[in-house]
PDB file of N, CA and C in Angstrom:
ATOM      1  N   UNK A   1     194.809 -32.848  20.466  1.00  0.00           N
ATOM      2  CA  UNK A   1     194.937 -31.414  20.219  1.00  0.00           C
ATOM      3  C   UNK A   1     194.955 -31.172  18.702  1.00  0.00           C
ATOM      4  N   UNK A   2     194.078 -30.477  17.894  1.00  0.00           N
ATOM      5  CA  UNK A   2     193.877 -30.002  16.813  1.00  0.00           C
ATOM      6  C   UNK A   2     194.913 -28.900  16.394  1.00  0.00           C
ATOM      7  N   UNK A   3     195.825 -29.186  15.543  1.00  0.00           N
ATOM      8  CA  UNK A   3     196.780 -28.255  15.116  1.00  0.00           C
ATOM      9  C   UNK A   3     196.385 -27.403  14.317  1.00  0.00           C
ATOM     10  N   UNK A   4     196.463 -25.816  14.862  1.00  0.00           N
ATOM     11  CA  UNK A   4     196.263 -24.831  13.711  1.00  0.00           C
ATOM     12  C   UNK A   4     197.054 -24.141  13.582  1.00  0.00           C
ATOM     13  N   UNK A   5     198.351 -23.560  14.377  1.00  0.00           N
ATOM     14  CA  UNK A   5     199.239 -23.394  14.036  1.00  0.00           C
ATOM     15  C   UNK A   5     200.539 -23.526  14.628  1.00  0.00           C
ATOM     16  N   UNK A   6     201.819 -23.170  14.176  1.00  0.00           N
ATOM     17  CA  UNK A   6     203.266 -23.913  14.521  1.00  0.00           C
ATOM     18  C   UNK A   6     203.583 -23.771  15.907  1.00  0.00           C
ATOM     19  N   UNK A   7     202.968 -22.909  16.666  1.00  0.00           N
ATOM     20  CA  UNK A   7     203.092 -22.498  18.127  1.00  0.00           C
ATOM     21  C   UNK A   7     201.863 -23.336  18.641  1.00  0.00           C
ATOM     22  N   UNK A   8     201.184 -24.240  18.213  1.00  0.00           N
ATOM     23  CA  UNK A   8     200.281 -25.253  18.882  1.00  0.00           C
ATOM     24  C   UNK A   8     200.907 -26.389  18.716  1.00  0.00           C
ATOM     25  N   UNK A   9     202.184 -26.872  17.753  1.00  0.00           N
ATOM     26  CA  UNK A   9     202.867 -27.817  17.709  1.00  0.00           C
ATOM     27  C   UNK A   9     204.079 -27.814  19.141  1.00  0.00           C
ATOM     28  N   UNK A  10     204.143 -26.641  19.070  1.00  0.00           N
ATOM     29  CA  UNK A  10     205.554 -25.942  19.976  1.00  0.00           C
ATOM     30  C   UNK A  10     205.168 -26.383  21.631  1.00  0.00           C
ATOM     31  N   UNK A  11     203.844 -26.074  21.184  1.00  0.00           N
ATOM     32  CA  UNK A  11     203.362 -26.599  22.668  1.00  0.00           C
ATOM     33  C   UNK A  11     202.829 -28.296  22.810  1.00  0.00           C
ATOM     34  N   UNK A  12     202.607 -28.800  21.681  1.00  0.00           N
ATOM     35  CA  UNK A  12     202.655 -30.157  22.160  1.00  0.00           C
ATOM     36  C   UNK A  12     203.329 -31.304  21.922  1.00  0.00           C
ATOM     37  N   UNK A  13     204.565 -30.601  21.530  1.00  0.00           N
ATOM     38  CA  UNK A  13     205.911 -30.882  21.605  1.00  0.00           C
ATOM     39  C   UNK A  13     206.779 -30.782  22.969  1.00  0.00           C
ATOM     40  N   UNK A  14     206.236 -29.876  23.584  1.00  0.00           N
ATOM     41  CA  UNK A  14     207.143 -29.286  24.965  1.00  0.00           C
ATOM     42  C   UNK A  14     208.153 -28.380  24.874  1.00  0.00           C
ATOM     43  N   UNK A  15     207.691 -27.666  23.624  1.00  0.00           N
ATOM     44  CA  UNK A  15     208.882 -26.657  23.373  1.00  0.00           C
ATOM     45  C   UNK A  15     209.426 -26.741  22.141  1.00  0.00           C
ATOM     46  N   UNK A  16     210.208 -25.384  21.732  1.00  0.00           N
ATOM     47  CA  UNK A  16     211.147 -25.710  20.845  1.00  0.00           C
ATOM     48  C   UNK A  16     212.582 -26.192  21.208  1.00  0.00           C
ATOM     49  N   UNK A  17     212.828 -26.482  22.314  1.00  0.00           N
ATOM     50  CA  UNK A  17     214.046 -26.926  22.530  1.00  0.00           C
ATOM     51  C   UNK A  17     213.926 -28.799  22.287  1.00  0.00           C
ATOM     52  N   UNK A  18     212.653 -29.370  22.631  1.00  0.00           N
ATOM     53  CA  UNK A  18     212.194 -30.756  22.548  1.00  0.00           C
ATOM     54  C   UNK A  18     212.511 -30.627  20.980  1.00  0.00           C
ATOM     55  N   UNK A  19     212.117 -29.984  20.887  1.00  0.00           N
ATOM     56  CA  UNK A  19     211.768 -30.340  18.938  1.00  0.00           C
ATOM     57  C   UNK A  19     213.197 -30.083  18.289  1.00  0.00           C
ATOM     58  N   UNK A  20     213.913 -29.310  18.674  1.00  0.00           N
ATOM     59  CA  UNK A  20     215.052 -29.067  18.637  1.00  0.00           C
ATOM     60  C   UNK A  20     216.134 -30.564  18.526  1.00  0.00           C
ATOM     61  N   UNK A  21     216.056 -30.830  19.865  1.00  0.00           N
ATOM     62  CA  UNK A  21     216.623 -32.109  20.519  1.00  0.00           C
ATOM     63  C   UNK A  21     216.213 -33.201  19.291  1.00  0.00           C
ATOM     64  N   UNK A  22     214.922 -33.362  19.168  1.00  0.00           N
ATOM     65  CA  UNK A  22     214.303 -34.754  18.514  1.00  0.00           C
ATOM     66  C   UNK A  22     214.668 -34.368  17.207  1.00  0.00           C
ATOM     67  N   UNK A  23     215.005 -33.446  16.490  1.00  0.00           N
ATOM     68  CA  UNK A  23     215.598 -33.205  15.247  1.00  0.00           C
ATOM     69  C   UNK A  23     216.905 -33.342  15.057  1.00  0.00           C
ATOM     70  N   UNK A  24     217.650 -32.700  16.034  1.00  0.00           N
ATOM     71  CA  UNK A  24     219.119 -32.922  16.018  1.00  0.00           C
ATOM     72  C   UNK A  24     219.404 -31.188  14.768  1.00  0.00           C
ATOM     73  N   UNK A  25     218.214 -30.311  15.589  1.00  0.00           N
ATOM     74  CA  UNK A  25     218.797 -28.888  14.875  1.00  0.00           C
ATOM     75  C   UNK A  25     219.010 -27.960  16.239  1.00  0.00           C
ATOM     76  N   UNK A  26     219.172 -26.573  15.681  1.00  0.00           N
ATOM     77  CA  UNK A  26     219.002 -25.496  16.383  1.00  0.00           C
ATOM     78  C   UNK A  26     217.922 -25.288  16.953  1.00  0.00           C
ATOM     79  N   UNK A  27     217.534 -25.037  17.783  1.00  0.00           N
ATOM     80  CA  UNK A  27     216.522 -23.925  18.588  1.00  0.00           C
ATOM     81  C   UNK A  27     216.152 -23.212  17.722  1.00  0.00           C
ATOM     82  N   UNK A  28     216.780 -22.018  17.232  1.00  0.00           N
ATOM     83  CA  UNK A  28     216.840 -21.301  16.338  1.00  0.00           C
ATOM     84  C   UNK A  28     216.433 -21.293  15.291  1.00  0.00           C
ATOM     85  N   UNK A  29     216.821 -22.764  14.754  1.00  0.00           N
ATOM     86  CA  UNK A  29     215.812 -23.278  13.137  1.00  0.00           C
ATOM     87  C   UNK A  29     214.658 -23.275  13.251  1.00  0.00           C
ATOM     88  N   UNK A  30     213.644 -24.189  14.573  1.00  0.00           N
ATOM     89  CA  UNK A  30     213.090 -24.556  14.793  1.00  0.00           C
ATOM     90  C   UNK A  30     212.278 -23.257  14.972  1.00  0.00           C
ATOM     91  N   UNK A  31     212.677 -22.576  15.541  1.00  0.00           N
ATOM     92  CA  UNK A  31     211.846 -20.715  15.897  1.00  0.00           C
ATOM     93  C   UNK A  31     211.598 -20.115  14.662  1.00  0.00           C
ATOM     94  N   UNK A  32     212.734 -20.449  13.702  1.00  0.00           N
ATOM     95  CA  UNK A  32     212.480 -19.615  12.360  1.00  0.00           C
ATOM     96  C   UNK A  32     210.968 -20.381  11.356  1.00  0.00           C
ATOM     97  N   UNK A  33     210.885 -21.509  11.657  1.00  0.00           N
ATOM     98  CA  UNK A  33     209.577 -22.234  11.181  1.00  0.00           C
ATOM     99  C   UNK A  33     207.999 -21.153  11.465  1.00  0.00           C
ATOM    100  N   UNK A  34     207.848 -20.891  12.790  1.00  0.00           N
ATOM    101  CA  UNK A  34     207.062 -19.519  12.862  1.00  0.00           C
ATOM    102  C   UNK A  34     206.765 -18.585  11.709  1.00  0.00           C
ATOM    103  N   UNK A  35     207.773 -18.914  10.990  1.00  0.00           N
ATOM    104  CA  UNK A  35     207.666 -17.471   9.785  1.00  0.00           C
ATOM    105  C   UNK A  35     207.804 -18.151   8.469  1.00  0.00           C
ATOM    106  N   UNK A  36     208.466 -19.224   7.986  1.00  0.00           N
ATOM    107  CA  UNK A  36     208.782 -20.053   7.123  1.00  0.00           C
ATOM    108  C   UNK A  36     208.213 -20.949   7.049  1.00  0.00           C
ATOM    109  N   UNK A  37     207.796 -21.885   7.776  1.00  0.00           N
ATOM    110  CA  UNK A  37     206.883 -22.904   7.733  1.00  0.00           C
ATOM    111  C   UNK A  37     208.050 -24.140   7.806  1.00  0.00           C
ATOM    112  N   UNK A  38     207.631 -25.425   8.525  1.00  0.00           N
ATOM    113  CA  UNK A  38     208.372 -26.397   8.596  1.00  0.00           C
ATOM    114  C   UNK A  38     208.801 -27.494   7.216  1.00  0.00           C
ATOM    115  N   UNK A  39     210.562 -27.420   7.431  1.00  0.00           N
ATOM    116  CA  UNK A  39     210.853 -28.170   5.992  1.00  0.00           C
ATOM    117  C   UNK A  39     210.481 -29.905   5.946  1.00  0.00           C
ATOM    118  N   UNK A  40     210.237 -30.024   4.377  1.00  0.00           N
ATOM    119  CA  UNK A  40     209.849 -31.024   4.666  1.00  0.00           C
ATOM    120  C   UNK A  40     210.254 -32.631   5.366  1.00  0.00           C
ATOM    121  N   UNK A  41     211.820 -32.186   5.305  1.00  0.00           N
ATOM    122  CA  UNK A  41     212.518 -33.047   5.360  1.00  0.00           C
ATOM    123  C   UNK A  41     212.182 -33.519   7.075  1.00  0.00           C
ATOM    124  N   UNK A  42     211.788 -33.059   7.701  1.00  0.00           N
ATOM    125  CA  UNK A  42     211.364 -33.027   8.954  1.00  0.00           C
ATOM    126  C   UNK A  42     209.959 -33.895   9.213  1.00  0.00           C
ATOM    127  N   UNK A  43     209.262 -33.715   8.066  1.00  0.00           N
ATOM    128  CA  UNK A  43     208.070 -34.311   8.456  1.00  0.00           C
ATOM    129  C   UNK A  43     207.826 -35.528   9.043  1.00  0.00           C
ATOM    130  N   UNK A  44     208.703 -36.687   8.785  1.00  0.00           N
ATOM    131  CA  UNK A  44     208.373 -38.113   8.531  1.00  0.00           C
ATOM    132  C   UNK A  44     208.304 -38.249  10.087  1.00  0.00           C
ATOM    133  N   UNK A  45     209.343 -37.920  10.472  1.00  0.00           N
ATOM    134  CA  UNK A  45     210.013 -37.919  12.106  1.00  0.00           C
ATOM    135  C   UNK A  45     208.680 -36.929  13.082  1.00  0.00           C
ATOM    136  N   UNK A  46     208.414 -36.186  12.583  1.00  0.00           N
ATOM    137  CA  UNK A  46     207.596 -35.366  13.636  1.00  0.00           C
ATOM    138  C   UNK A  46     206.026 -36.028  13.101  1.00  0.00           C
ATOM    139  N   UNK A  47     205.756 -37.010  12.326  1.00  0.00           N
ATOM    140  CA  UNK A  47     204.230 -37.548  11.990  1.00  0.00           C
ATOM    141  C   UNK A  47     204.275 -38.675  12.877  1.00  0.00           C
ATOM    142  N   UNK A  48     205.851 -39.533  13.061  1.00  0.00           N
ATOM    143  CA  UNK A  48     205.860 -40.469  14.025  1.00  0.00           C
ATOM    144  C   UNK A  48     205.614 -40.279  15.143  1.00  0.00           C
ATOM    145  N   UNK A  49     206.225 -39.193  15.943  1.00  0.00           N
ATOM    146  CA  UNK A  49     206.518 -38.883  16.753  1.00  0.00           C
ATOM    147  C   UNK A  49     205.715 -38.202  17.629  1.00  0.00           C
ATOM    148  N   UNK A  50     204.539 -37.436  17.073  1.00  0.00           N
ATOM    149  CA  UNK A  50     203.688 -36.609  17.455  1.00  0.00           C
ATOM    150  C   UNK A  50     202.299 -37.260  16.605  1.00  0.00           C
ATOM    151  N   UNK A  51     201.961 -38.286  16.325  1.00  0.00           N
ATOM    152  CA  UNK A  51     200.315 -38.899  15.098  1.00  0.00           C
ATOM    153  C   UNK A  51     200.200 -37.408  14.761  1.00  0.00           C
ATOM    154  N   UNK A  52     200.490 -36.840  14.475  1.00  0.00           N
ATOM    155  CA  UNK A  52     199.965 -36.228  13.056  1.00  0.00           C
ATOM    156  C   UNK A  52     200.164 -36.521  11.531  1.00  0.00           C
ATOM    157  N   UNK A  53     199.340 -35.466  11.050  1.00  0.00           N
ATOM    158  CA  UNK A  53     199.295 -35.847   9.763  1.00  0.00           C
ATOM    159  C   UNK A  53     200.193 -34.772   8.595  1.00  0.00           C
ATOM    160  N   UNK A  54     200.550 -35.570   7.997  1.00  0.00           N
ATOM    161  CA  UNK A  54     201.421 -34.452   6.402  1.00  0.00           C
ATOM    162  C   UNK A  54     199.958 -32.948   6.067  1.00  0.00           C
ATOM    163  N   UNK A  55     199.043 -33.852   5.974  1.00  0.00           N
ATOM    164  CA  UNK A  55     198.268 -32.503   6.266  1.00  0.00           C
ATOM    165  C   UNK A  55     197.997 -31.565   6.848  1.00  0.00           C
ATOM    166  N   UNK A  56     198.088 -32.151   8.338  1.00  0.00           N
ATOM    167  CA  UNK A  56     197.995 -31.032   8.987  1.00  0.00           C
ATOM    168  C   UNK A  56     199.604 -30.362   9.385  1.00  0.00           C
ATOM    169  N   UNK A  57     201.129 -31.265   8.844  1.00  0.00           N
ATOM    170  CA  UNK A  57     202.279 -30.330   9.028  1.00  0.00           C
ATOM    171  C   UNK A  57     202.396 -29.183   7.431  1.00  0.00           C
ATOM    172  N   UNK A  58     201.286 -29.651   6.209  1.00  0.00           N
ATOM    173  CA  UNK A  58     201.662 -29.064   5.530  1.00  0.00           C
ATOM    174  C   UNK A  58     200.512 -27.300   5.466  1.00  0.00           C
ATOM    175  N   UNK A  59     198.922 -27.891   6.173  1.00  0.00           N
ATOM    176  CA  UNK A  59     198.165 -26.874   6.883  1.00  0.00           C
ATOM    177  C   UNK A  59     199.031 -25.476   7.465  1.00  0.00           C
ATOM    178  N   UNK A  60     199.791 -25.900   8.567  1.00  0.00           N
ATOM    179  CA  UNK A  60     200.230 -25.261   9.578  1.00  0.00           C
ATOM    180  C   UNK A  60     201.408 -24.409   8.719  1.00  0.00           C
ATOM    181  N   UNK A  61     202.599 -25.116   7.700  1.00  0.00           N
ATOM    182  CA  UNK A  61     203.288 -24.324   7.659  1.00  0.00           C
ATOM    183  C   UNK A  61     202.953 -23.029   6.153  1.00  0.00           C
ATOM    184  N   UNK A  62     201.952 -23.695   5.336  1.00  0.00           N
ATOM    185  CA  UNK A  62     201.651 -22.668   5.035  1.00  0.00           C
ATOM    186  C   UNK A  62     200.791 -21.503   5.470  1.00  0.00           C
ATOM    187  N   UNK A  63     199.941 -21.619   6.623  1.00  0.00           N
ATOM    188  CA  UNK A  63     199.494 -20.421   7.624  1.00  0.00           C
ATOM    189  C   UNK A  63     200.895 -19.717   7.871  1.00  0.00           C
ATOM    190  N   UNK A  64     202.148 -20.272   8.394  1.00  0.00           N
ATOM    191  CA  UNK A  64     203.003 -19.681   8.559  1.00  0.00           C
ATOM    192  C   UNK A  64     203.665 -18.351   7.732  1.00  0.00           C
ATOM    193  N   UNK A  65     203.209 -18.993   6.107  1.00  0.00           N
ATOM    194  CA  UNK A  65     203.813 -18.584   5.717  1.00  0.00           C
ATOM    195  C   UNK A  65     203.114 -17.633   5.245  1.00  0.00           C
ATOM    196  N   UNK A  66     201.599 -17.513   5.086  1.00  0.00           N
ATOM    197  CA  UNK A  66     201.038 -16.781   4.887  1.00  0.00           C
ATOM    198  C   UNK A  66     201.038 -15.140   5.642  1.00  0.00           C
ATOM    199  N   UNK A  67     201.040 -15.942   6.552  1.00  0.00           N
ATOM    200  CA  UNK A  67     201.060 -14.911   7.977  1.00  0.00           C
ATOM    201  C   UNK A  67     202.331 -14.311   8.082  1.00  0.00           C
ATOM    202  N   UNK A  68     203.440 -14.346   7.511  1.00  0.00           N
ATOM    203  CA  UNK A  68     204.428 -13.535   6.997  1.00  0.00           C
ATOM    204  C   UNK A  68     204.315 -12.170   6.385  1.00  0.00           C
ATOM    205  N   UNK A  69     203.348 -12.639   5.255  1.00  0.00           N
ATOM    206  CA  UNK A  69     203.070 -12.327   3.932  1.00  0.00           C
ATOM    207  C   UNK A  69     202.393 -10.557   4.142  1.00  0.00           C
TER     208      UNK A  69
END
């Protein structure tokens, strides 16, 4: 699945509650990424976890953030 944006992660993740869980955050944090874009500190764990790439988590969260804007 080609990631284009944070709600295509959400879904191949199984949710934000999965992603939630596998982070050890909120639901809530994880929802606020939609608008903010995902921190980085998160990345290493979700590139393992999901083969993606820093590119495409750093792609996605600036669409996010754009799309704020």
């Amino acid at each position: 699945m080609k990631l284009r944006t944070i709600e295509d992660l959400f879904k191949q993740a199984g949710g934000t509650i999965h992603l939630a869980v596998l982070l050890d955050v909120h639901q809530t944090t994880v929802i606020s990424w939609a608008k903010c874009g995902i921190p980085t500190k998160y990345w290493d764990k979700l590139m393992q976890e999901y083969k993606i790439t820093a590119d495409d988590l750093y792609r996605i969260s600036e669409n996010a953030r754009v799309q704020r804007n």
